[in-house]
N, C-alpha and C. Protein backbone atom coordinates (compact mmCIF):
# COMPACT_ATOMS: atom_id res chain seq x y z
N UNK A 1 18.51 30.33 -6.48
CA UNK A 1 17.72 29.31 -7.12
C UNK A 1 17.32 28.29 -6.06
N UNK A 2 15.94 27.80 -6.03
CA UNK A 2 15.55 27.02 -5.28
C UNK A 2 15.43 25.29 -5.55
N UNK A 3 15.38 24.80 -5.48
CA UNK A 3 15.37 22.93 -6.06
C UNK A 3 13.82 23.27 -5.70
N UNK A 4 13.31 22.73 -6.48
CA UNK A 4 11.39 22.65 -6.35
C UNK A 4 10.93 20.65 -6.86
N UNK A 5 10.51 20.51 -5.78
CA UNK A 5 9.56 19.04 -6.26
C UNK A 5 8.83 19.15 -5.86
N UNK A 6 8.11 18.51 -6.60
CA UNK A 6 6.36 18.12 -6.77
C UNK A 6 5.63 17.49 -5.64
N UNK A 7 5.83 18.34 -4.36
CA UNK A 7 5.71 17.40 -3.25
C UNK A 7 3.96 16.76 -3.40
N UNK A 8 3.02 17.86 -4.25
CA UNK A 8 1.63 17.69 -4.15
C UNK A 8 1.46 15.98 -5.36
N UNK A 9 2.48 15.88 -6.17
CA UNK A 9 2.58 14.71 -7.16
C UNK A 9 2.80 13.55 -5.68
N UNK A 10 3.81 13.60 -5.11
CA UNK A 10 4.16 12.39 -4.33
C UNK A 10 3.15 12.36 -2.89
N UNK A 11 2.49 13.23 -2.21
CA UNK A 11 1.63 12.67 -1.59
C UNK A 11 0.00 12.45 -2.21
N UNK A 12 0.20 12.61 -3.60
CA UNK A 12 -0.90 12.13 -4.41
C UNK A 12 -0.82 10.53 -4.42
N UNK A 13 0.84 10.28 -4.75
CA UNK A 13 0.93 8.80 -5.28
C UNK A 13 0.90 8.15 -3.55
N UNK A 14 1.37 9.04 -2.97
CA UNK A 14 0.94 8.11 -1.08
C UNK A 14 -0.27 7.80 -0.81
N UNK A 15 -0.63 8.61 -1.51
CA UNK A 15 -2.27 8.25 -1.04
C UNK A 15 -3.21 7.17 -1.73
N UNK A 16 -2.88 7.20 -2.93
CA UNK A 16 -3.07 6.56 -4.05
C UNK A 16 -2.61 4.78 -3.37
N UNK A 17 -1.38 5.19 -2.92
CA UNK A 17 -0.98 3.52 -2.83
C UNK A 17 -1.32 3.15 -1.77
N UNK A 18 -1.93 3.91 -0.76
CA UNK A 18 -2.52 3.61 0.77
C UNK A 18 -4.13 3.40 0.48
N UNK A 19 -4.46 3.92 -0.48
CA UNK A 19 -5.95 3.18 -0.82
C UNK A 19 -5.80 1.94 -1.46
N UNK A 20 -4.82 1.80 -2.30
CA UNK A 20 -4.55 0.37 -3.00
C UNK A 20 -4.27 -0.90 -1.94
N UNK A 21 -3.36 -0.50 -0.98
CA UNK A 21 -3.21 -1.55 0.01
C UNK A 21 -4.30 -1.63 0.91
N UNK A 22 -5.17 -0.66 0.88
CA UNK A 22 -6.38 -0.97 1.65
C UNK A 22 -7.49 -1.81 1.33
N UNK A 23 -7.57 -1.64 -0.41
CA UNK A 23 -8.56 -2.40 -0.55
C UNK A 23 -7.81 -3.93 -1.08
N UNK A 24 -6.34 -3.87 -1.34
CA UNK A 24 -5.95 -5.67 -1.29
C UNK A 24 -6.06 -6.07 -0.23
N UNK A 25 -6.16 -5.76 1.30
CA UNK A 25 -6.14 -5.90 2.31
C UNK A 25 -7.86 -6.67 2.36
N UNK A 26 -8.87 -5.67 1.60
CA UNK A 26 -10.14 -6.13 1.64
C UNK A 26 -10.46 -7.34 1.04
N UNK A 27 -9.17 -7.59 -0.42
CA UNK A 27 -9.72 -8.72 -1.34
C UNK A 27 -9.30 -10.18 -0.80
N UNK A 28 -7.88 -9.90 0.35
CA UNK A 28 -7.32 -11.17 1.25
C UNK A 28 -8.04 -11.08 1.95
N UNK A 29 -9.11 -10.69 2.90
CA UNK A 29 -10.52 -11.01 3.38
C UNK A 29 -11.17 -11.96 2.85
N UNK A 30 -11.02 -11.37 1.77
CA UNK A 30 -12.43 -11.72 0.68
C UNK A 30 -12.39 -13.26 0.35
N UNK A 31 -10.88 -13.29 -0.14
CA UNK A 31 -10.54 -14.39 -0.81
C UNK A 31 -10.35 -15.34 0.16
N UNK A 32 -9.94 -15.28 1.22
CA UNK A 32 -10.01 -16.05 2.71
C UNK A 32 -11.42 -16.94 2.49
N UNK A 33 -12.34 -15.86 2.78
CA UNK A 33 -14.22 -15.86 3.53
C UNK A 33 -14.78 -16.84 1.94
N UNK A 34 -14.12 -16.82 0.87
CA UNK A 34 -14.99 -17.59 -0.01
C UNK A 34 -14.44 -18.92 -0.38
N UNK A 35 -13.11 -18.65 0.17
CA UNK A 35 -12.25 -20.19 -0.36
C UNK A 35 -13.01 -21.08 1.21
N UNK A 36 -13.21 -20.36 2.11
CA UNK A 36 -13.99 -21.17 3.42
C UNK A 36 -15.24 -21.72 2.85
N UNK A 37 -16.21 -20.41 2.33
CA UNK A 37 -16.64 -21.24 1.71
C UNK A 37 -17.36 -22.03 0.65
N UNK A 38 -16.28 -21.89 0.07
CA UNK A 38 -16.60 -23.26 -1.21
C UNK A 38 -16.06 -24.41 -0.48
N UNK A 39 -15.23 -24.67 0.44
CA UNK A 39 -14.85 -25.88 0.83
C UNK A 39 -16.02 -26.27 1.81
N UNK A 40 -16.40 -25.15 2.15
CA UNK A 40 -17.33 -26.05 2.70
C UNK A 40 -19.12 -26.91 2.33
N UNK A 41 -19.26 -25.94 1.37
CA UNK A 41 -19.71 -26.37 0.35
C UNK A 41 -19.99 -27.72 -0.34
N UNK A 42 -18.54 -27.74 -0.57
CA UNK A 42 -18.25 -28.98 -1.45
C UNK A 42 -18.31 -30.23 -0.96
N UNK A 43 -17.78 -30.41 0.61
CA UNK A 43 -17.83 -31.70 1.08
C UNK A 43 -16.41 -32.50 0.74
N UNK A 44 -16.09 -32.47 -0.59
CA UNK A 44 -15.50 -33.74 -0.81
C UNK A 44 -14.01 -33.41 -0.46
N UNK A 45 -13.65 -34.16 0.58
CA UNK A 45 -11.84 -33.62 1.40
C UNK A 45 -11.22 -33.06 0.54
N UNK A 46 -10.86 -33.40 -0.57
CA UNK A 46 -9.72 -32.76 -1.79
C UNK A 46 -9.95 -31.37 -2.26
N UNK A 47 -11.81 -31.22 -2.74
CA UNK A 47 -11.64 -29.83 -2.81
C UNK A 47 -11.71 -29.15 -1.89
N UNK A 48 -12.15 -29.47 -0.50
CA UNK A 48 -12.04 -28.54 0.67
C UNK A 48 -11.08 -28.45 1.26
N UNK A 49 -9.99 -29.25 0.71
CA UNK A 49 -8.46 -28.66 1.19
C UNK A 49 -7.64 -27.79 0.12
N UNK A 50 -7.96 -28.01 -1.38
CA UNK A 50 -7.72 -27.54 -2.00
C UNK A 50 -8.17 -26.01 -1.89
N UNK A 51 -9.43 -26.19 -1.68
CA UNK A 51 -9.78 -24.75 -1.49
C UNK A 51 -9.45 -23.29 -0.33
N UNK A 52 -9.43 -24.58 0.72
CA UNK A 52 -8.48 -23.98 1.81
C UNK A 52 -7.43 -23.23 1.58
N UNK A 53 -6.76 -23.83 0.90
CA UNK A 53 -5.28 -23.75 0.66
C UNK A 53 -5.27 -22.47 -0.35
N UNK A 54 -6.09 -22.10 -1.32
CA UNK A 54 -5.82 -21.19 -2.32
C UNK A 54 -6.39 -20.19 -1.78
N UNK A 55 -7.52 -20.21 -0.71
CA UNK A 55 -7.94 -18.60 0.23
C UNK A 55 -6.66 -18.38 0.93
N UNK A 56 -6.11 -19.14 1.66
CA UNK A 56 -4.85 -18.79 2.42
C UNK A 56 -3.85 -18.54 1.74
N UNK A 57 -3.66 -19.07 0.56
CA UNK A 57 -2.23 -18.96 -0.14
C UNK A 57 -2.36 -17.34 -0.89
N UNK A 58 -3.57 -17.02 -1.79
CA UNK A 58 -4.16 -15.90 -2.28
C UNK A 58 -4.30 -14.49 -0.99
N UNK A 59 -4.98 -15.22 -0.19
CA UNK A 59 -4.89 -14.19 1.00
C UNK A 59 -3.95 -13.66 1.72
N UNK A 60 -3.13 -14.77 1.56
CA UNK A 60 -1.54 -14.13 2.63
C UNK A 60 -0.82 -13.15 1.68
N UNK A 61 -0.72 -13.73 0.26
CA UNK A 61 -0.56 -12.73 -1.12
C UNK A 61 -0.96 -11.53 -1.00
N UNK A 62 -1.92 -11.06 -0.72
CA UNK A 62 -2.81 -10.24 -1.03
C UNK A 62 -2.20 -9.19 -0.02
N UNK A 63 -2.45 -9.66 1.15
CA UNK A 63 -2.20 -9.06 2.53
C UNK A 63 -0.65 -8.81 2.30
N UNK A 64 0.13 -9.72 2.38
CA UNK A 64 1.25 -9.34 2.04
C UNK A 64 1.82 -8.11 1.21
N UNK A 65 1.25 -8.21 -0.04
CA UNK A 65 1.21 -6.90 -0.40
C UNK A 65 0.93 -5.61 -0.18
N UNK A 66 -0.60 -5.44 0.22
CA UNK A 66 -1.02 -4.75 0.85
C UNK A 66 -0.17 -3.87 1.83
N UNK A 67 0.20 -4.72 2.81
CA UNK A 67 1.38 -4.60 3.62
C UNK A 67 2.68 -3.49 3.17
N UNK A 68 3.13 -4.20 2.05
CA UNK A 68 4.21 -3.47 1.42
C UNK A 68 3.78 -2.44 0.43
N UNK A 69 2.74 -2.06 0.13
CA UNK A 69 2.16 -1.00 0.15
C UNK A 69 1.81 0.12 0.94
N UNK A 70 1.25 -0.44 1.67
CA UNK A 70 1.40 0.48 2.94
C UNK A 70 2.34 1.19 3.52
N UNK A 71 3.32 0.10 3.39
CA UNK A 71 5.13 0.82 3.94
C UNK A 71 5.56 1.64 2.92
N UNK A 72 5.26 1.47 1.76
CA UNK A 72 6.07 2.69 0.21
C UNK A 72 5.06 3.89 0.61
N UNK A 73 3.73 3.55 0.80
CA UNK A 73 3.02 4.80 0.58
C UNK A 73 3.57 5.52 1.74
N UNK A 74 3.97 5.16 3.38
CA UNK A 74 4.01 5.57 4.23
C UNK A 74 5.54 6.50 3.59
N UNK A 75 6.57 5.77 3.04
CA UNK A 75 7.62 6.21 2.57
C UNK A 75 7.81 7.53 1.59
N UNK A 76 6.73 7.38 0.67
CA UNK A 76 6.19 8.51 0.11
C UNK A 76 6.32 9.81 0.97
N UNK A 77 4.75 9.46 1.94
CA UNK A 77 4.12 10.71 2.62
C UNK A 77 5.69 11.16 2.98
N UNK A 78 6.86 10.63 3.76
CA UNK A 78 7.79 10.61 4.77
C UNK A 78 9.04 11.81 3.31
N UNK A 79 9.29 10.66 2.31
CA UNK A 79 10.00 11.69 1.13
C UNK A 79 9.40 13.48 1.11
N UNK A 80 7.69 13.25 1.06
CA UNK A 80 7.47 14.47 0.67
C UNK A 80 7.90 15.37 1.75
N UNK A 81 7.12 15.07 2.67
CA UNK A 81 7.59 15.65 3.73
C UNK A 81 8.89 16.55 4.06
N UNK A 82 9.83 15.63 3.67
CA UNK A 82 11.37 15.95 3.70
C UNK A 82 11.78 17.06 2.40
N UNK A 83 11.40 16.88 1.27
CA UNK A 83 11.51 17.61 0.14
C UNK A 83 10.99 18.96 0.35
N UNK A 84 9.71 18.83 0.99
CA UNK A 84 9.26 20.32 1.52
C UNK A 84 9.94 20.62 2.91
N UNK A 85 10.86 20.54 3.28
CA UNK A 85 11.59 21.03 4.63
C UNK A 85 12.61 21.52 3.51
N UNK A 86 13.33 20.54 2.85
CA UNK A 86 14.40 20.97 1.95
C UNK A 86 14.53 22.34 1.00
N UNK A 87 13.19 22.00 0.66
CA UNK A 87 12.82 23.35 -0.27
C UNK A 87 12.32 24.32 0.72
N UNK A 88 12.12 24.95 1.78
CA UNK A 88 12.11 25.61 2.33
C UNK A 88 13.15 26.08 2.87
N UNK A 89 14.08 25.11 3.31
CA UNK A 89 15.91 25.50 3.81
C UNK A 89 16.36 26.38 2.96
N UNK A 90 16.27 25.29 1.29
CA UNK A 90 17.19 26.37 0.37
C UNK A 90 16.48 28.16 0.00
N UNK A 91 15.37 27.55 0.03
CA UNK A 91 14.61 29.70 0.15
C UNK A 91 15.02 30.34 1.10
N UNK A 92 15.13 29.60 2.73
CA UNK A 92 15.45 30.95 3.38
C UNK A 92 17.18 30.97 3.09
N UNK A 93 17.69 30.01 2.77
CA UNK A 93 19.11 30.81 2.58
C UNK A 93 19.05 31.39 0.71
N UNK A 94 18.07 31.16 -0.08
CA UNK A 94 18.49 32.09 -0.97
C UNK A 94 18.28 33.78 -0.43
N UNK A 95 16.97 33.72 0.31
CA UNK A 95 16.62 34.93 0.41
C UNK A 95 17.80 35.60 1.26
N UNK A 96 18.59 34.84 2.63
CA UNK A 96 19.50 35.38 3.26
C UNK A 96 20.94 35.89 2.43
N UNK A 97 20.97 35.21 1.37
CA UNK A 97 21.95 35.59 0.38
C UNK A 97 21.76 36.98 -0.33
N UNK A 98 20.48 37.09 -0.19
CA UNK A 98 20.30 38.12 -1.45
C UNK A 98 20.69 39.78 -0.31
């Protein structure tokens, strides 16, 4: 008997979460480049610090995540990987058994 996992399920979800951190990666850009500028925009010190503050605070968020996305998905690809070495070990010793 062989142990079988779904290695094609888990580098689905790696991939899946390596596009997700790619494009939060795009929206802490995003959210950076518009909180710049509306403050600048605005003129008046309070909301252009205010605004400052919520592209950077939103953006480091964002990125941050992103980030730790990146590392699970990488963790993923790295599980599957291993599961298909595993499941290959236990076949050639079923077959050497038989």
């Amino acid at each position: 008997m062989t142990l079988r996992v779904d290695t094609e399920a888990i580098d689905a979800a790696a991939t899946s979460l390596g596009s997700l951190a790619g494009a939060l990666a795009d929206h802490a850009g995003d959210a950076v480049t518009s909180a710049s500028a509306a403050s600048g925009a605005a003129g008046h010190p309070h909301v252009t610090t205010g605004a400052t503050e919520f592209g950077e605070y939103w953006g480091a968020g964002l990125g941050a995540l992103a980030v730790a996305l990146g590392e699970l998905a990488t963790q993923f690809g790295d599980a599957g990987a291993a599961y298909e070495e595993q499941d290959r070990v236990l076949a050639r010793g079923a077959q050497e058994m038989r």
